[in-house]
C-alpha atoms as a PDB file:
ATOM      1  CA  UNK A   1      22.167  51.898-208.385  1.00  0.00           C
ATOM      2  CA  UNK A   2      25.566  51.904-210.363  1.00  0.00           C
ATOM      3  CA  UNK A   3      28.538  53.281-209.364  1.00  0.00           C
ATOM      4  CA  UNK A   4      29.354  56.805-209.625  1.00  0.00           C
ATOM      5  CA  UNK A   5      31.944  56.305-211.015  1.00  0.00           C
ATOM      6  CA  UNK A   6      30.568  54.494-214.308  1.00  0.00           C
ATOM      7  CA  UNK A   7      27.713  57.203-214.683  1.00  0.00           C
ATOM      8  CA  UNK A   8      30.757  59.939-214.441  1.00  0.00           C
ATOM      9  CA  UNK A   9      32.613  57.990-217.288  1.00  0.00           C
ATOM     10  CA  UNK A  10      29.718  57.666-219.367  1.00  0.00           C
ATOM     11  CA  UNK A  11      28.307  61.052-219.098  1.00  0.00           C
ATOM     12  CA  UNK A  12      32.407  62.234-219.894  1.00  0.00           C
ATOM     13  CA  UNK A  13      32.049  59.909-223.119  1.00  0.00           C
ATOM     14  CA  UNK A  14      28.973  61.320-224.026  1.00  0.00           C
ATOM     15  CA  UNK A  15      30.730  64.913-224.387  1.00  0.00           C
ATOM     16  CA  UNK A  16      33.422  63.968-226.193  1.00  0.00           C
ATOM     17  CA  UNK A  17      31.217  62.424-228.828  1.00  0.00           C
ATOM     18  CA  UNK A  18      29.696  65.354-229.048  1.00  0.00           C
ATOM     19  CA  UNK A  19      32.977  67.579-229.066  1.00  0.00           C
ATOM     20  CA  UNK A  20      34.096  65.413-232.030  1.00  0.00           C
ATOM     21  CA  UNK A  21      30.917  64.611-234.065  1.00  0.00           C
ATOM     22  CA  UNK A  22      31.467  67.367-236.782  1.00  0.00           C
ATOM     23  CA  UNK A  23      35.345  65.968-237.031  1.00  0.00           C
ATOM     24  CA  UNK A  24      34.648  62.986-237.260  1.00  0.00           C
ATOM     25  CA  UNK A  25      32.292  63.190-240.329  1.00  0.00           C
ATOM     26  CA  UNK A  26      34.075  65.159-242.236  1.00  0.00           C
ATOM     27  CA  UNK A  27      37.389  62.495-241.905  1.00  0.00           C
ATOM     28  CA  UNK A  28      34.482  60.441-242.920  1.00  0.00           C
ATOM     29  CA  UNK A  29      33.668  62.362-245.876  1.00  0.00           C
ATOM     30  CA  UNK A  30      36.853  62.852-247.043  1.00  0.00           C
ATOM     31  CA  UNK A  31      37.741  58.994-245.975  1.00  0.00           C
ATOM     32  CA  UNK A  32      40.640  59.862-244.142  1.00  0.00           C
ATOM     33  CA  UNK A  33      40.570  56.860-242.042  1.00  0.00           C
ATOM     34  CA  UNK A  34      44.449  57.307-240.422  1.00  0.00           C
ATOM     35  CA  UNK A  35      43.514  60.543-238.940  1.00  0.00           C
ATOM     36  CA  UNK A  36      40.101  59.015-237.621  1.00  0.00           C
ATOM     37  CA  UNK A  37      42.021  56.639-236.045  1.00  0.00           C
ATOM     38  CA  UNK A  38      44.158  59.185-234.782  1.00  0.00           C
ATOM     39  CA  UNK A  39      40.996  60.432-232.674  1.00  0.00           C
ATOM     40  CA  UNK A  40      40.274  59.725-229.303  1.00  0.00           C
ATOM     41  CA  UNK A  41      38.857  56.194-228.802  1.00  0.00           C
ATOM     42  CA  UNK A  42      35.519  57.931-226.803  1.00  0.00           C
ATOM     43  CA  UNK A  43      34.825  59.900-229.215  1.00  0.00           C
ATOM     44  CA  UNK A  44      33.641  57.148-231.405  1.00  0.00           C
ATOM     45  CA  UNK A  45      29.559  57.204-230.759  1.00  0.00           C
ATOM     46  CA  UNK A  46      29.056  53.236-230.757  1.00  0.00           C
ATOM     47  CA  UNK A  47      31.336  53.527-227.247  1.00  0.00           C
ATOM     48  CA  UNK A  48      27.921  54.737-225.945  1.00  0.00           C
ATOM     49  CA  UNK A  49      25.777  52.717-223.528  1.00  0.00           C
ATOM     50  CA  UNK A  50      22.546  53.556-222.683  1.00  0.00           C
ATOM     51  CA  UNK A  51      21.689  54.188-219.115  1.00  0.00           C
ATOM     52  CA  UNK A  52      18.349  54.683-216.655  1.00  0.00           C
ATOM     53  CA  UNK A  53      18.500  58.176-215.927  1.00  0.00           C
ATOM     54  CA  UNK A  54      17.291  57.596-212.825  1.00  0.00           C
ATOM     55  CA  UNK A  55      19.407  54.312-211.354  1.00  0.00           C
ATOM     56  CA  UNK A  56      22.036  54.408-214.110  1.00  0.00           C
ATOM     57  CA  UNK A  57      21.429  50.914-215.158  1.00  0.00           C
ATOM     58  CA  UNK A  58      23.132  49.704-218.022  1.00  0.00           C
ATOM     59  CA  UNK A  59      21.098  46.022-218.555  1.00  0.00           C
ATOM     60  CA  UNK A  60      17.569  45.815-219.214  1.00  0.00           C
ATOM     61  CA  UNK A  61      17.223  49.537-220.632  1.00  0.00           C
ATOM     62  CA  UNK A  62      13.864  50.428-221.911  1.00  0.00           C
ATOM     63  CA  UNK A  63      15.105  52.812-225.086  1.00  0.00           C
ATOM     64  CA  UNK A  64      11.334  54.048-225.370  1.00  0.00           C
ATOM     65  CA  UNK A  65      10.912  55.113-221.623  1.00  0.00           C
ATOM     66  CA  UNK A  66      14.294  56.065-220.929  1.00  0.00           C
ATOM     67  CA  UNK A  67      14.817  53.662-217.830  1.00  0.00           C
ATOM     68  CA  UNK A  68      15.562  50.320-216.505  1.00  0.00           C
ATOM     69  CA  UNK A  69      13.031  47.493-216.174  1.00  0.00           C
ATOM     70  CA  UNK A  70      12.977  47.827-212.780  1.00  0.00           C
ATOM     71  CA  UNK A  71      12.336  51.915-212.352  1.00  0.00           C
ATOM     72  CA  UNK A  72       9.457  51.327-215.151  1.00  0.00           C
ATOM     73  CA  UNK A  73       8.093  48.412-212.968  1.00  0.00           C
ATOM     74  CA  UNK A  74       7.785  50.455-210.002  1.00  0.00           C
ATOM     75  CA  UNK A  75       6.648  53.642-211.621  1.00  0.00           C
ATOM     76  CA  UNK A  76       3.984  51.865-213.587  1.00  0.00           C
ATOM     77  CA  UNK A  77       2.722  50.838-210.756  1.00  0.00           C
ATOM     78  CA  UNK A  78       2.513  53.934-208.624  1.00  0.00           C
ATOM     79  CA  UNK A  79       0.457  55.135-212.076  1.00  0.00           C
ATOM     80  CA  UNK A  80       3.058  57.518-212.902  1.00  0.00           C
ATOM     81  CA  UNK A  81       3.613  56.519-216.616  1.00  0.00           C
ATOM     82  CA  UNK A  82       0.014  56.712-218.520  1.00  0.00           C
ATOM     83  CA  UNK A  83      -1.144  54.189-220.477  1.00  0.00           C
ATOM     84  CA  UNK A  84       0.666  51.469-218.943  1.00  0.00           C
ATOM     85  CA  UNK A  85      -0.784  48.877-216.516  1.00  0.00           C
ATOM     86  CA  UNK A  86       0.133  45.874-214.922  1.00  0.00           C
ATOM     87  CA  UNK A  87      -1.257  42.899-216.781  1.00  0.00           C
ATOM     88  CA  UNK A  88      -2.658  39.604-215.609  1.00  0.00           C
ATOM     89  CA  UNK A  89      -4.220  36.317-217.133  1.00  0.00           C
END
């Protein structure tokens, strides 16, 4: 499991995107790039990392499940994700 510490940071960055979306595009629109810059550094949406939401594993994140390779291992193989079974040739 990750630190506490980096889900707490991430979950923190995730607000402030959302605190400054609105601002931030209409700088955009208006292409007033010195006061974007003037903008907290978080509140920039590419500073976003996805996560597991259940581990808060950063590598090996499954976008279309939501989790990390590992959590979708095990889950897929307690049957709790339908339509997905563990192959072998």
């Amino acid at each position: 499991m990750a630190r506490k510490s980096l889900i707490a940071r991430e979950n923190r960055r995730k607000e402030i995107v959302a605190k400054y979306s609105k601002i931030r595009e209409e700088l955009k629109a208006k292409g007033d790039y010195i006061a974007l810059q003037k903008l907290p550094r978080d509140s920039a949406p590419t500073r976003l990392h996805n996560r597991c939401m259940f581990t808060g594993r950063s590598r090996s994140y499954y976008r279309k499940f939501g989790i990390s390779r590992l959590v979708l291992r095990e889950m897929g193989l307690r049957g709790e994700i339908p339509g997905l079974k563990k192959s072998s040739w």
